[in-house]
PDB file of N, CA and C in Angstrom:
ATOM      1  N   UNK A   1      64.664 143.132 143.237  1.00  0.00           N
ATOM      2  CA  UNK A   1      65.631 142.080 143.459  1.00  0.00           C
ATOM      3  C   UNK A   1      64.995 141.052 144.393  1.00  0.00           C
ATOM      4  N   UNK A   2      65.437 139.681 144.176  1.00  0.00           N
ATOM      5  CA  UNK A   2      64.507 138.629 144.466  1.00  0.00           C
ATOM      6  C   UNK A   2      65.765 138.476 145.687  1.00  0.00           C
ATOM      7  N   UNK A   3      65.090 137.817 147.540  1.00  0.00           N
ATOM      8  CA  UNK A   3      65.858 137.335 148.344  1.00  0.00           C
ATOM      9  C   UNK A   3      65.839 136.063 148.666  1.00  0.00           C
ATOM     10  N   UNK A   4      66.717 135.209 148.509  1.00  0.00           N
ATOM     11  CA  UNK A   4      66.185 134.072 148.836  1.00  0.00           C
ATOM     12  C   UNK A   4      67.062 133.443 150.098  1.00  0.00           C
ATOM     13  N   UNK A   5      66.288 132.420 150.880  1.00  0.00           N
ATOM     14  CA  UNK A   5      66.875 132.387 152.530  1.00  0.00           C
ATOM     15  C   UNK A   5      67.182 130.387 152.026  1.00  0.00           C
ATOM     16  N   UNK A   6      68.676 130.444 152.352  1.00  0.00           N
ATOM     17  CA  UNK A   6      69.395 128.961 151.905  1.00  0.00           C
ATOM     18  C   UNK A   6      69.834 128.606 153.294  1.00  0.00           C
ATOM     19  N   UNK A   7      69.452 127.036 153.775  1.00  0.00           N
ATOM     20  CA  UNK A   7      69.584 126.836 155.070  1.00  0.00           C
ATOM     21  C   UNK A   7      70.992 126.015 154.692  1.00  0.00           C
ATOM     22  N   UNK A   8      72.110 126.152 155.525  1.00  0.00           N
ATOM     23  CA  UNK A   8      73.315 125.304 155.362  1.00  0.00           C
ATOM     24  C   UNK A   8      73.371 124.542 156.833  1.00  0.00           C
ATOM     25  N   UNK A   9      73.859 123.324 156.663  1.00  0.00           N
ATOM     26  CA  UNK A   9      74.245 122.596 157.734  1.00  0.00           C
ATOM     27  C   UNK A   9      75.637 123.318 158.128  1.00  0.00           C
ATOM     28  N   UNK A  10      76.425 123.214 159.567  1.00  0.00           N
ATOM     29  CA  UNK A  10      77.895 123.690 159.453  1.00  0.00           C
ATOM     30  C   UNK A  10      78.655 123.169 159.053  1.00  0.00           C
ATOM     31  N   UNK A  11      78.534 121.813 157.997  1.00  0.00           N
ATOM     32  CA  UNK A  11      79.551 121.394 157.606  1.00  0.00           C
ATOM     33  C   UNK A  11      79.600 121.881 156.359  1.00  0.00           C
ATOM     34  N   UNK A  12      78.333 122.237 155.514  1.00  0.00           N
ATOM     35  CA  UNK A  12      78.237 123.043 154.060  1.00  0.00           C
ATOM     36  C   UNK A  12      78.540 124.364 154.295  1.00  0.00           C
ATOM     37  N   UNK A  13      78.455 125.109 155.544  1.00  0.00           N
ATOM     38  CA  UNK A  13      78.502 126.437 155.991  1.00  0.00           C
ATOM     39  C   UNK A  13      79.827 126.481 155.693  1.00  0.00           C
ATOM     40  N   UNK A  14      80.658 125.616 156.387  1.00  0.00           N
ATOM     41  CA  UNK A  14      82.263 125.793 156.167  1.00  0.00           C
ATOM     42  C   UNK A  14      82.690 125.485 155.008  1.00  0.00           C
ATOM     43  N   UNK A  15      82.375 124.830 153.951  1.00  0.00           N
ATOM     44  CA  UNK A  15      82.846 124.604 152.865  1.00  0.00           C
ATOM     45  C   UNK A  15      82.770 125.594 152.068  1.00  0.00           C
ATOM     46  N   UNK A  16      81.164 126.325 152.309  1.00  0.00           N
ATOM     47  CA  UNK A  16      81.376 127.492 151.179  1.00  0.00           C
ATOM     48  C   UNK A  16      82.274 128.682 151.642  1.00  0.00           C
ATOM     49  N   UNK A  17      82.508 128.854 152.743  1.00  0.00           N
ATOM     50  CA  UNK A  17      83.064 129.910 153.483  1.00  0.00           C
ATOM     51  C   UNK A  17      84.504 129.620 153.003  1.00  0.00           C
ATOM     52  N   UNK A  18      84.901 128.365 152.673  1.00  0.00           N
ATOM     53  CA  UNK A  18      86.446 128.190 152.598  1.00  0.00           C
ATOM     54  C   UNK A  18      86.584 128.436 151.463  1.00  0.00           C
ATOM     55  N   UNK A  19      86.144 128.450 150.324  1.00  0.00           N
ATOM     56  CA  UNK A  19      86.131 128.896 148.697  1.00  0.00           C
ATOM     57  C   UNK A  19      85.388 129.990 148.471  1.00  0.00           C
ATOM     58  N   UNK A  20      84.500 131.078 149.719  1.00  0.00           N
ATOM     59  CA  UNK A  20      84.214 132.172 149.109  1.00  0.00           C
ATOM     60  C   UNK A  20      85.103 133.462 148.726  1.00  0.00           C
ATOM     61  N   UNK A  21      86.350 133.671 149.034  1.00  0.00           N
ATOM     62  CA  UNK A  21      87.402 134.305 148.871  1.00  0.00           C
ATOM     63  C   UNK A  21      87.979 134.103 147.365  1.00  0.00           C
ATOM     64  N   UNK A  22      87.516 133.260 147.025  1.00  0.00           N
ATOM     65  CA  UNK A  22      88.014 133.173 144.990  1.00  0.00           C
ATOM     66  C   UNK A  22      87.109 133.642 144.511  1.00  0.00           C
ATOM     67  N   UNK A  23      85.623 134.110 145.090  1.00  0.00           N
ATOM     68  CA  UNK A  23      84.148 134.583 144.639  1.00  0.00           C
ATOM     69  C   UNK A  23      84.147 136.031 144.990  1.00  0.00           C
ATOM     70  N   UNK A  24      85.046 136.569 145.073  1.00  0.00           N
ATOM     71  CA  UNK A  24      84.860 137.864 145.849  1.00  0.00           C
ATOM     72  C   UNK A  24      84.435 138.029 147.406  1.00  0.00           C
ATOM     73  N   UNK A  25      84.655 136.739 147.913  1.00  0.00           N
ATOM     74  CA  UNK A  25      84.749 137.129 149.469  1.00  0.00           C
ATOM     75  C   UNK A  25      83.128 136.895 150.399  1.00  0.00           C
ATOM     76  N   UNK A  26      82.467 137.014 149.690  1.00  0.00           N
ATOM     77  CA  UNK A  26      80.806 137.109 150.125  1.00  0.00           C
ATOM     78  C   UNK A  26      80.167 135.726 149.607  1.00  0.00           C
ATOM     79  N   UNK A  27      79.579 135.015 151.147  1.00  0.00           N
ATOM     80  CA  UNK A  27      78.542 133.743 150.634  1.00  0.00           C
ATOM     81  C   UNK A  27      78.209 133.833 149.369  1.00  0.00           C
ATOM     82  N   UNK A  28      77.315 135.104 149.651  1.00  0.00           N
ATOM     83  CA  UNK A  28      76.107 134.973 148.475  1.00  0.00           C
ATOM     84  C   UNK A  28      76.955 135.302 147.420  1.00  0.00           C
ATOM     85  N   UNK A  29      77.748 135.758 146.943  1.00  0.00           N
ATOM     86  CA  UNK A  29      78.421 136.144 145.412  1.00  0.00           C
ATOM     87  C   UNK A  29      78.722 134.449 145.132  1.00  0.00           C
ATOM     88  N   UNK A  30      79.231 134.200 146.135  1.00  0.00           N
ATOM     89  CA  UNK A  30      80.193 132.779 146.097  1.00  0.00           C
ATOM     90  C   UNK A  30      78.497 131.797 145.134  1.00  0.00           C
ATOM     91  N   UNK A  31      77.790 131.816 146.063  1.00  0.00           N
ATOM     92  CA  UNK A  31      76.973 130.885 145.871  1.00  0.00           C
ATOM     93  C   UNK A  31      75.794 131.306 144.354  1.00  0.00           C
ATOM     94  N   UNK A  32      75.676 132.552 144.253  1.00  0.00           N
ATOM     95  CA  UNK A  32      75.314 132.880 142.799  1.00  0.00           C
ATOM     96  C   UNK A  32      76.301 132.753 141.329  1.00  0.00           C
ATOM     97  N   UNK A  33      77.630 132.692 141.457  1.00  0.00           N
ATOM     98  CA  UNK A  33      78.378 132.270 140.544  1.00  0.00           C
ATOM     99  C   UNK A  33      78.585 130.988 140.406  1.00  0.00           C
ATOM    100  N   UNK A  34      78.217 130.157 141.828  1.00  0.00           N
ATOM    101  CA  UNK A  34      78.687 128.755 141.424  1.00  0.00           C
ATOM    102  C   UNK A  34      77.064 127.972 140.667  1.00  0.00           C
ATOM    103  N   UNK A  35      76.176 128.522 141.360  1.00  0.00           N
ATOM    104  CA  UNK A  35      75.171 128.382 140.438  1.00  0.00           C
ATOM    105  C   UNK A  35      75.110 128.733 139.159  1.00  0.00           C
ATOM    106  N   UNK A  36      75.500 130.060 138.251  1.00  0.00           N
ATOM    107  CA  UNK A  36      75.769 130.515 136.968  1.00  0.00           C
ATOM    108  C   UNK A  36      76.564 129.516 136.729  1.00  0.00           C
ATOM    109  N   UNK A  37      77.926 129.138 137.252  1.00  0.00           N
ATOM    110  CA  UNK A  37      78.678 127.898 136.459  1.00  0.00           C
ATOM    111  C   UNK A  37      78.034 126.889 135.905  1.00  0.00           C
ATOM    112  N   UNK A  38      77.422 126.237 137.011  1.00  0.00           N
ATOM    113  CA  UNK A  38      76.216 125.493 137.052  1.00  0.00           C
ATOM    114  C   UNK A  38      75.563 125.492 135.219  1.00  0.00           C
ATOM    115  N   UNK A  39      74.877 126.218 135.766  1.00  0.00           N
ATOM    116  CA  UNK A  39      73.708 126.318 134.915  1.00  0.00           C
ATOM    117  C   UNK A  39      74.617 126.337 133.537  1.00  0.00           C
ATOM    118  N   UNK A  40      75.660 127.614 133.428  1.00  0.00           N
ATOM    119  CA  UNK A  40      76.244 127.109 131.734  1.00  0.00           C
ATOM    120  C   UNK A  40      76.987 125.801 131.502  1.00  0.00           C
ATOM    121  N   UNK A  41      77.597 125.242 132.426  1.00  0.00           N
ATOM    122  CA  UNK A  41      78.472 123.939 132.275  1.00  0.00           C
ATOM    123  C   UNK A  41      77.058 122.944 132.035  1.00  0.00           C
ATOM    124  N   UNK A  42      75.872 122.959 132.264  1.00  0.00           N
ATOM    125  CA  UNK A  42      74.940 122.200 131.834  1.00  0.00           C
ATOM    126  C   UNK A  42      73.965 122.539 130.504  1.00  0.00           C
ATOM    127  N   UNK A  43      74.839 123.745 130.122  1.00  0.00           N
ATOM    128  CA  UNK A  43      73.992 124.451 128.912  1.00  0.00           C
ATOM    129  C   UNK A  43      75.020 123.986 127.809  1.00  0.00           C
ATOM    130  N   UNK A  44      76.303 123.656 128.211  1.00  0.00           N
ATOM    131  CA  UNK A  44      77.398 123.173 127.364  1.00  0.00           C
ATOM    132  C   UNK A  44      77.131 121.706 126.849  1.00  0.00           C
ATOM    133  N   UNK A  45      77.386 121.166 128.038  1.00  0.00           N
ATOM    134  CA  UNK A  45      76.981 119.660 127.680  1.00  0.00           C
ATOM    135  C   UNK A  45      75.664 119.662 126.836  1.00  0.00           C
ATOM    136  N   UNK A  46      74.847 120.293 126.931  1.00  0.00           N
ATOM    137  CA  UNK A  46      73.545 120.012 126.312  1.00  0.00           C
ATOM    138  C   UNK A  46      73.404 119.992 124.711  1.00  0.00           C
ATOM    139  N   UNK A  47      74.619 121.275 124.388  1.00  0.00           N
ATOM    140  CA  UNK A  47      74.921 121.729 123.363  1.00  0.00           C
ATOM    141  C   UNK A  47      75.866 120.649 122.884  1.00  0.00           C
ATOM    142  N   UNK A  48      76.342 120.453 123.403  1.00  0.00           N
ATOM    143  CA  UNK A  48      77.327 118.887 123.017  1.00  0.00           C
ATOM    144  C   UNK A  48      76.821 117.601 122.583  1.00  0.00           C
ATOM    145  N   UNK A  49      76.039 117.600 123.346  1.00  0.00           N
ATOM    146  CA  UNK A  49      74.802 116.316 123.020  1.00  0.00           C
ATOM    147  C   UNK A  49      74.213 116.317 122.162  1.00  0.00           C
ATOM    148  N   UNK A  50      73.600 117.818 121.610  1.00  0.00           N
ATOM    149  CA  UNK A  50      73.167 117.881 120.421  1.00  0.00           C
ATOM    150  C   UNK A  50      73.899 117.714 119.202  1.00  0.00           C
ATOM    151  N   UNK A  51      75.170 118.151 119.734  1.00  0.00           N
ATOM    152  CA  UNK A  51      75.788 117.945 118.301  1.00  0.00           C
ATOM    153  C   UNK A  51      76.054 116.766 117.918  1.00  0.00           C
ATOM    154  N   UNK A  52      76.482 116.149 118.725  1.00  0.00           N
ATOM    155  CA  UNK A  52      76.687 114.472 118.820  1.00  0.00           C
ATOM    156  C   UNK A  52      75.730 113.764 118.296  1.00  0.00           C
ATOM    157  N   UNK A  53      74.468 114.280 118.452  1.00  0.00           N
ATOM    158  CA  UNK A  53      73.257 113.414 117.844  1.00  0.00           C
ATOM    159  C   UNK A  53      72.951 114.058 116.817  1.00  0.00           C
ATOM    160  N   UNK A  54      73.292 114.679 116.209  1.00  0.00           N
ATOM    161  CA  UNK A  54      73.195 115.336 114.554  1.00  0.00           C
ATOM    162  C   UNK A  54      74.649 114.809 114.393  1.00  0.00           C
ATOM    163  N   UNK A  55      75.600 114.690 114.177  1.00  0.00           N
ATOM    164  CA  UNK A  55      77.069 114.149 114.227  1.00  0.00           C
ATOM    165  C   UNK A  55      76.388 112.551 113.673  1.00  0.00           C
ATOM    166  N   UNK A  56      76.158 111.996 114.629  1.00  0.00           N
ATOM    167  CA  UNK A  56      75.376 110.231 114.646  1.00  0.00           C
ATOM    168  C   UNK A  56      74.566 110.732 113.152  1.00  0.00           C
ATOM    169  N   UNK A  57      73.492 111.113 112.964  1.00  0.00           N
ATOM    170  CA  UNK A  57      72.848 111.353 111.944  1.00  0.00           C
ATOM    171  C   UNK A  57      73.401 111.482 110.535  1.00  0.00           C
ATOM    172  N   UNK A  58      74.162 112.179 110.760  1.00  0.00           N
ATOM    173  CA  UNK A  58      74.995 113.002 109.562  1.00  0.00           C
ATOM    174  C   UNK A  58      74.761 113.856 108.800  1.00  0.00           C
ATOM    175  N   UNK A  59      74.158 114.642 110.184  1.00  0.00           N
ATOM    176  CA  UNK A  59      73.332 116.031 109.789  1.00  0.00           C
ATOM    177  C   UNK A  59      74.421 117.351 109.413  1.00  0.00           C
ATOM    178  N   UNK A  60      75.777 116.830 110.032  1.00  0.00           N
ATOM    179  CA  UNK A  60      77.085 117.916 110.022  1.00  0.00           C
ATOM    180  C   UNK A  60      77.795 117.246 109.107  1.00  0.00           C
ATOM    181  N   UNK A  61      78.798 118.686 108.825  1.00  0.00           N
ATOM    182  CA  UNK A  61      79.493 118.313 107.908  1.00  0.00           C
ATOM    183  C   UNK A  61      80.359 119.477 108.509  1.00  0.00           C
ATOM    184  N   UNK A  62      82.412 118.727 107.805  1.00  0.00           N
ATOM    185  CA  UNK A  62      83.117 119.358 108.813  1.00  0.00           C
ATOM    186  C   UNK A  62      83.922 120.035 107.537  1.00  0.00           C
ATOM    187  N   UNK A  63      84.550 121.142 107.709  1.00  0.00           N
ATOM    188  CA  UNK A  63      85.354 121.864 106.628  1.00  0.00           C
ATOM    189  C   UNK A  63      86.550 121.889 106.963  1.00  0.00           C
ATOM    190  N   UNK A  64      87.487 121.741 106.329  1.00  0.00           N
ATOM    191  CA  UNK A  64      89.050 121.725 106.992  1.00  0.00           C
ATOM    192  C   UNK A  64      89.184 123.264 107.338  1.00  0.00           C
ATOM    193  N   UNK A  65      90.410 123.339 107.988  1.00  0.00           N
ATOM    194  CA  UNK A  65      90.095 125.209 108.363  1.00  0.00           C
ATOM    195  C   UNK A  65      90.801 125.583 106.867  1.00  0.00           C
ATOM    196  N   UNK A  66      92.008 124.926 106.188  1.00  0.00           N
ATOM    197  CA  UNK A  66      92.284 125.506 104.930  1.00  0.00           C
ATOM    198  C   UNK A  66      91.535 125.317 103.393  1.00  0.00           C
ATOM    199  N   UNK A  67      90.893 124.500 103.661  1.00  0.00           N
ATOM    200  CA  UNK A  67      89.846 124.601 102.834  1.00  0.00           C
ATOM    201  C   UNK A  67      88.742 125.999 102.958  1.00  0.00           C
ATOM    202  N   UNK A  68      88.735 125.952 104.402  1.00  0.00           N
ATOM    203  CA  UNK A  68      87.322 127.366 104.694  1.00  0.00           C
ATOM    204  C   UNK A  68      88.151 128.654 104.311  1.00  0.00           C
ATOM    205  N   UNK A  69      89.717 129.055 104.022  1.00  0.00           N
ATOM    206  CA  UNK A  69      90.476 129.659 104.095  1.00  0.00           C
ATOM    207  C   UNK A  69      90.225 130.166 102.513  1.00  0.00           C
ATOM    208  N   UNK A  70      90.619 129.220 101.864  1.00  0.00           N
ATOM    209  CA  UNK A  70      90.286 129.056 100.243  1.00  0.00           C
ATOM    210  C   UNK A  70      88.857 129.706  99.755  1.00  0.00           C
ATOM    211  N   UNK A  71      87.847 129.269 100.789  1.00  0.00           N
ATOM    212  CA  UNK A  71      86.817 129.381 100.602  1.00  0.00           C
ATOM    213  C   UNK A  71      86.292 131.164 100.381  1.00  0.00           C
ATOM    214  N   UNK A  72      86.684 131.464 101.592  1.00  0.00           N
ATOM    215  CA  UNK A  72      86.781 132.895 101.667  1.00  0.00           C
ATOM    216  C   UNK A  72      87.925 133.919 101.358  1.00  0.00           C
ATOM    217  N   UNK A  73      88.445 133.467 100.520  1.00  0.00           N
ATOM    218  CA  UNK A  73      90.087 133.922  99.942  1.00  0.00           C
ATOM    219  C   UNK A  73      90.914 134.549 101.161  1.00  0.00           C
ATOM    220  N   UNK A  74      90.862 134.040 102.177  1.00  0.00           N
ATOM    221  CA  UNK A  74      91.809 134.359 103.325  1.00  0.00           C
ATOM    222  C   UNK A  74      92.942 134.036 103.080  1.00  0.00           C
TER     223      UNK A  74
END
């Protein structure tokens, strides 16, 4: 397991301390989940972007859901 040493000013000290109690209570949980958010809320958008630029292209194509219904005799 990797340790890593994060210097906070006391005004960031108190901020995370005031929202680590929705994280399970502990800096570090607090501050490794808000990073995981992080990282997927920027893995989302990314994925969004892509679609958008195949979307622009007209690389997609959209199926009604009762058409896809038909499709697969649902």
């Amino acid at each position: 397991m990797t340790t890593l040493t994060l210097r906070l000013n006391k005004e960031e000290e108190q901020i995370f301390n005031s929202i680590s109690g929705l994280y399970g209570g502990k800096l570090s949980t607090t501050i490794k989940q808000l990073a995981l958010e992080k990282i997927e809320d920027e893995y989302d958008l990314q994925l969004i972007k892509d679609f958008e630029s195949r979307e622009e292209k007209g690389e997609i194509t959209l199926i009604e859901f009762d058409d896809l219904k038909k499709e697969f005799d649902l």
